[in-house]
N, C-alpha and C. Protein backbone atom coordinates (compact mmCIF):
# COMPACT_ATOMS: atom_id res chain seq x y z
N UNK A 1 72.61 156.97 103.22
CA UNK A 1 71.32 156.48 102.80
C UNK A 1 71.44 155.01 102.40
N UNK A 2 70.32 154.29 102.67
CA UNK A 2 70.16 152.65 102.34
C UNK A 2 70.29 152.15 100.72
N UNK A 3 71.39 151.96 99.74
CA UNK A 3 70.78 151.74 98.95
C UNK A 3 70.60 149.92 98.79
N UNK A 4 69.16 149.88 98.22
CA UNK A 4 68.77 148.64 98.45
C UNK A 4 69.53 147.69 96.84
N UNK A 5 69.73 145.89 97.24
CA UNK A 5 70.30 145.44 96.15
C UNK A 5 70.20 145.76 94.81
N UNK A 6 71.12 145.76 93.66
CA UNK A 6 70.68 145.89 92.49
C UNK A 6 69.37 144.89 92.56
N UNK A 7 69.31 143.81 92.38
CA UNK A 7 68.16 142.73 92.12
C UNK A 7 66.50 143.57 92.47
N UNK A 8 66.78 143.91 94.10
CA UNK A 8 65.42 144.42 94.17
C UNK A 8 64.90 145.87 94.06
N UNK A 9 66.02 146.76 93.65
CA UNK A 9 65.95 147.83 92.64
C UNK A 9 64.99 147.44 91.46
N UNK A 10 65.31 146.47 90.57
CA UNK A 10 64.66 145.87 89.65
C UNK A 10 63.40 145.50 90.09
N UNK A 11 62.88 144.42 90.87
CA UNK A 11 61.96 144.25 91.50
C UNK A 11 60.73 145.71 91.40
N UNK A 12 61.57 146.50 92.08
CA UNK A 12 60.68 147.39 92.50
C UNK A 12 60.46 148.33 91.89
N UNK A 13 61.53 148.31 90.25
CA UNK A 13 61.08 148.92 89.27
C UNK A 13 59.92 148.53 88.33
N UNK A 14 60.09 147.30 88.50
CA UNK A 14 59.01 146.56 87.90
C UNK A 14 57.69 146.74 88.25
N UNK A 15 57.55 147.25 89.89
CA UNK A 15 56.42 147.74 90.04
C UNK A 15 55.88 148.96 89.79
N UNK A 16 56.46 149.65 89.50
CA UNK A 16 56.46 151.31 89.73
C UNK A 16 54.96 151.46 88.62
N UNK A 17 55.00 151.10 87.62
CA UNK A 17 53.71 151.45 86.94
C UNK A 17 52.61 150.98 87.47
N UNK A 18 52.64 150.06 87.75
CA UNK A 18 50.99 149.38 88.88
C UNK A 18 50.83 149.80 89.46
N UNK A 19 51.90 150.23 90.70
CA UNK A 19 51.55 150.85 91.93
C UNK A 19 50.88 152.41 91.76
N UNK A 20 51.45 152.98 90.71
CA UNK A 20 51.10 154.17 90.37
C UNK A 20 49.40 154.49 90.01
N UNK A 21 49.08 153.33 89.38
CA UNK A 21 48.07 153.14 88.70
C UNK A 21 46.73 152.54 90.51
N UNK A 22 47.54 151.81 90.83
CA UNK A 22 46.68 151.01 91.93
C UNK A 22 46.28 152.42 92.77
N UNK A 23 47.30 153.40 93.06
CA UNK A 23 47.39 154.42 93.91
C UNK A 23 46.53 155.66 93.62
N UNK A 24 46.22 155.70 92.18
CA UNK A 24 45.36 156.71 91.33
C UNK A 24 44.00 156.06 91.32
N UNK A 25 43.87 154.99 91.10
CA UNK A 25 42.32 154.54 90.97
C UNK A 25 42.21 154.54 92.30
N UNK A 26 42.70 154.60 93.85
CA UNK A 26 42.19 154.74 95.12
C UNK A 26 41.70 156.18 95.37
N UNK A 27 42.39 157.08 94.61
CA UNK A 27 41.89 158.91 94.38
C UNK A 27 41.16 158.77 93.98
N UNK A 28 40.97 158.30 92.83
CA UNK A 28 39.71 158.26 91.93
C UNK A 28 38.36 157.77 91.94
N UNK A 29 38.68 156.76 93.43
CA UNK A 29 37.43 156.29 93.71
C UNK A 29 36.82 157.32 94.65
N UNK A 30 37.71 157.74 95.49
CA UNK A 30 37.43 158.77 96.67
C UNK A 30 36.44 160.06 96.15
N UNK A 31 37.45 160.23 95.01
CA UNK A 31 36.71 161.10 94.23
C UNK A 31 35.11 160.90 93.95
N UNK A 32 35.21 159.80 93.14
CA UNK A 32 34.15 159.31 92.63
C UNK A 32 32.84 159.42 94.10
N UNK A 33 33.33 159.12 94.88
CA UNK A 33 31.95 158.84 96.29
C UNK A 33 32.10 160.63 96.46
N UNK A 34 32.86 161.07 96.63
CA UNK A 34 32.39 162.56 96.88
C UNK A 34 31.83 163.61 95.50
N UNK A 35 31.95 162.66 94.61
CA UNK A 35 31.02 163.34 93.20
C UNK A 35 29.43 162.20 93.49
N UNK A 36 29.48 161.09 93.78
CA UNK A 36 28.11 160.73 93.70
C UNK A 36 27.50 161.22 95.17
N UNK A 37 27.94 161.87 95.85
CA UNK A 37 27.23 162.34 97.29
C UNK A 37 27.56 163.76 97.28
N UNK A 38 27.05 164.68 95.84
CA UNK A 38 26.91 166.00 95.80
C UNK A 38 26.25 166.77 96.02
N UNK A 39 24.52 165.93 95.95
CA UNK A 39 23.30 166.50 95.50
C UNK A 39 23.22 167.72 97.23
N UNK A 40 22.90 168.60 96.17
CA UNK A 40 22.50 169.82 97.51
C UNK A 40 23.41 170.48 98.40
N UNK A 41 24.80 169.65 98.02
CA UNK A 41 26.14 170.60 98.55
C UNK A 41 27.23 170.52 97.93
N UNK A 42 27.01 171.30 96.76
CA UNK A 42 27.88 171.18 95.65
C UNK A 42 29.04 171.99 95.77
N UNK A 43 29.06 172.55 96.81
CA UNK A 43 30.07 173.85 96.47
C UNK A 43 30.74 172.93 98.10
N UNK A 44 30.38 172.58 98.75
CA UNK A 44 31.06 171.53 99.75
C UNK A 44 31.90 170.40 99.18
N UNK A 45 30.92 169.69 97.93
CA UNK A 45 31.90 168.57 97.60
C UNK A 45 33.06 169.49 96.72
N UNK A 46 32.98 170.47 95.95
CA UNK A 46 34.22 170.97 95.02
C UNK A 46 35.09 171.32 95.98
N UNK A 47 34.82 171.88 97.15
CA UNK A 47 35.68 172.11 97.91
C UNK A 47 36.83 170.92 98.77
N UNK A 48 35.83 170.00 99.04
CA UNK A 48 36.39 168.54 99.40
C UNK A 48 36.78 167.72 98.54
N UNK A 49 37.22 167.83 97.53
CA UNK A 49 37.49 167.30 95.78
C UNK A 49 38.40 168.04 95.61
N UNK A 50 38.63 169.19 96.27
CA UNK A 50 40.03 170.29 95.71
C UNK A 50 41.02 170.07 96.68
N UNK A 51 40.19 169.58 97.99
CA UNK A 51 41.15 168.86 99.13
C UNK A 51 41.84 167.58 99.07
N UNK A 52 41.20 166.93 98.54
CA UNK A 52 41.51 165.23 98.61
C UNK A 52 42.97 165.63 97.16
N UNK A 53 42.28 166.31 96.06
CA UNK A 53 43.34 166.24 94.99
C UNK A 53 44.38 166.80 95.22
N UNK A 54 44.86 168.12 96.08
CA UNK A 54 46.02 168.80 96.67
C UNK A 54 46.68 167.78 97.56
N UNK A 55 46.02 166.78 98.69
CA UNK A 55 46.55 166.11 99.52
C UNK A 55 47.40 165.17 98.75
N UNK A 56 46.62 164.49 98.01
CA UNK A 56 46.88 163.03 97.21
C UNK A 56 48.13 163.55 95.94
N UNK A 57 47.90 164.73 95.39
CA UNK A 57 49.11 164.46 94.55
C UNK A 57 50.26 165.03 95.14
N UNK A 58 50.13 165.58 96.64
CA UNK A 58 51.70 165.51 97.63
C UNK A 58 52.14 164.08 97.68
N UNK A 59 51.23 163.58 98.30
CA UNK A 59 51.27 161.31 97.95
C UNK A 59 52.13 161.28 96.95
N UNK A 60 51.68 161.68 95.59
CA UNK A 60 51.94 160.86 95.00
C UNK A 60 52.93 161.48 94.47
N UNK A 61 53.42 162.42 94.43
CA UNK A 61 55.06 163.01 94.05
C UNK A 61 56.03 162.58 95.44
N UNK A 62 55.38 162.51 96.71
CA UNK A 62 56.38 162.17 97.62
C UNK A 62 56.86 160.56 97.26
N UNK A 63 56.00 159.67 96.85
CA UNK A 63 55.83 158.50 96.35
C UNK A 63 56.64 157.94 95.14
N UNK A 64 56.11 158.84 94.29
CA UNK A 64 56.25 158.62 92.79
C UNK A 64 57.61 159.23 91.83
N UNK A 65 57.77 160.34 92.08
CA UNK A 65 58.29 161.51 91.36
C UNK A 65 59.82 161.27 92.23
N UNK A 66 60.60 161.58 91.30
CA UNK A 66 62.32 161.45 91.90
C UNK A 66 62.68 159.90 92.27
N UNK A 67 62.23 159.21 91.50
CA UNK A 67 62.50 157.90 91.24
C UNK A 67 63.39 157.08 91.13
N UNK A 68 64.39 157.21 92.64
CA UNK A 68 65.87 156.68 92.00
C UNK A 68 66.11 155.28 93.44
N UNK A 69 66.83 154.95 92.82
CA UNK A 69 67.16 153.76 93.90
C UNK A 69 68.29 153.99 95.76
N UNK A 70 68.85 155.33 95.13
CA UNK A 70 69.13 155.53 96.78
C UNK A 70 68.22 155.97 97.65
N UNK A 71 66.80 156.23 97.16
CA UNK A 71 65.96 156.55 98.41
C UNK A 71 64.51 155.78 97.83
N UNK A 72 64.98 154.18 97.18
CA UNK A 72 63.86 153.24 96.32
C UNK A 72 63.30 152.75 97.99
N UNK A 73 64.25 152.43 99.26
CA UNK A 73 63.30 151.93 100.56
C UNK A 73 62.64 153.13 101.00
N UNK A 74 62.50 154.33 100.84
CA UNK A 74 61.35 155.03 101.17
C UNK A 74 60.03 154.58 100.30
N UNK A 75 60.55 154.48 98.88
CA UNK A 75 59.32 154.29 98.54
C UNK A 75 58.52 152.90 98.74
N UNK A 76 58.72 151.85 98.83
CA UNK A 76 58.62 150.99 99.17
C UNK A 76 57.93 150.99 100.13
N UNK A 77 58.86 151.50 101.61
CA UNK A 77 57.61 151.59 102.64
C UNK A 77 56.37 152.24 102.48
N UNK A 78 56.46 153.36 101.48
CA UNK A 78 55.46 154.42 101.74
C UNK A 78 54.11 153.43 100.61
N UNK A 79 54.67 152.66 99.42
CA UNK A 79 53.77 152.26 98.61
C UNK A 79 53.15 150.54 100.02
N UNK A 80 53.49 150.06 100.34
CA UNK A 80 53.23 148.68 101.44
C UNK A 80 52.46 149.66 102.84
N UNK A 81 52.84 150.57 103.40
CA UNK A 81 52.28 151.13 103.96
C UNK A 81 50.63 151.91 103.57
N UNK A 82 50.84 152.28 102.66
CA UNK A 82 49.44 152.49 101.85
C UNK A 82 48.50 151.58 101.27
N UNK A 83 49.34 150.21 101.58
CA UNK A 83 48.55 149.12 100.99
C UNK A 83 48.47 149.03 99.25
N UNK A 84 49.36 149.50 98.98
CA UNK A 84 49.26 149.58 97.43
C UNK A 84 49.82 148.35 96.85
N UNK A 85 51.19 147.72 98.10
CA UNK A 85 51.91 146.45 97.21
C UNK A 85 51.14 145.32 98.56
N UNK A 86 50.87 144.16 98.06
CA UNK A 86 50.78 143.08 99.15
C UNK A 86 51.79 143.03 99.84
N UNK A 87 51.44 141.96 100.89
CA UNK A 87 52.44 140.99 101.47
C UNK A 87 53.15 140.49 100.56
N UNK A 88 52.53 139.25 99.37
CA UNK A 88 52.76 138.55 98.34
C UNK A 88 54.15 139.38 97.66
N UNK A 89 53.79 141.03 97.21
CA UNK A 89 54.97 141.77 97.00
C UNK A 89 55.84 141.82 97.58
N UNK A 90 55.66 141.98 98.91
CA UNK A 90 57.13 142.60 99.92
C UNK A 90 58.09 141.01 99.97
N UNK A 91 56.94 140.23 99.90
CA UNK A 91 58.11 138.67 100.00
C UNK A 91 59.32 138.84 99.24
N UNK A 92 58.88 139.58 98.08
CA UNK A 92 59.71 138.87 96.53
C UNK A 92 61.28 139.32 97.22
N UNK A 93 61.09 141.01 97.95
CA UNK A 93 62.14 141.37 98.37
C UNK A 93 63.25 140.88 98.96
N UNK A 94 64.93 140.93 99.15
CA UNK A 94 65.27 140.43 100.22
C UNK A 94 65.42 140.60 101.18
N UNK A 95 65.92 140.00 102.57
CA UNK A 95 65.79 140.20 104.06
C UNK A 95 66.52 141.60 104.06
N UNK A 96 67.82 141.65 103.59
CA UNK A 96 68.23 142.92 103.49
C UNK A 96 67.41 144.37 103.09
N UNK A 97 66.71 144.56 102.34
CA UNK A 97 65.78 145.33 102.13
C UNK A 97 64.57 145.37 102.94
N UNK A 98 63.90 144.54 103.33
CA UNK A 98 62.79 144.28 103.97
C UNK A 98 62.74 144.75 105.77
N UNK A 99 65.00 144.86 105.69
CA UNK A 99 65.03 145.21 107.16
C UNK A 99 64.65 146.81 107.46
């Protein structure tokens, strides 16, 4: 397995609470549009609200949860792939990691 530099271990520990947070308010908004577009199919949106929350917290334990630095470039891709870290983020990284 890849483990990536001490340095951007750090880096990318440093992100771990934002991203977490950036990644929950994107559920939460989802949420939010399938609670304000309930009226008259309520038992459709709980059902699609019980979907999105089963999907998303596989996300976010595949993501989040077991948090260690020999498998820190999975998460990485999986948080930049989701759009959770910028470009601006992935720079900070080095070429070695980024490969």
């Amino acid at each position: 397995m890849h483990k990536i530099p001490e340095a951007d271990w750090k880096k990318l520990r440093s992100l771990h609470e934002t991203t977490l947070s950036k990644a929950c308010a994107q559920i939460l908004d989802t949420a939010g549009t399938i609670l304000n577009n309930r009226a008259g199919r309520e038992h459709d949106a709980y059902l699609e609200l019980w979907r999105l929350l089963q999907e998303q917290n596989e996300m976010i334990a595949r993501m989040f949860d077991d948090f260690r630095r020999s498998t820190a470039i999975f998460n990485l891709a999986g948080w930049y792939g989701r759009g959770l870290i910028s470009d601006a983020d992935l720079a900070r990284f080095s070429e070695e990691t980024k490969r």
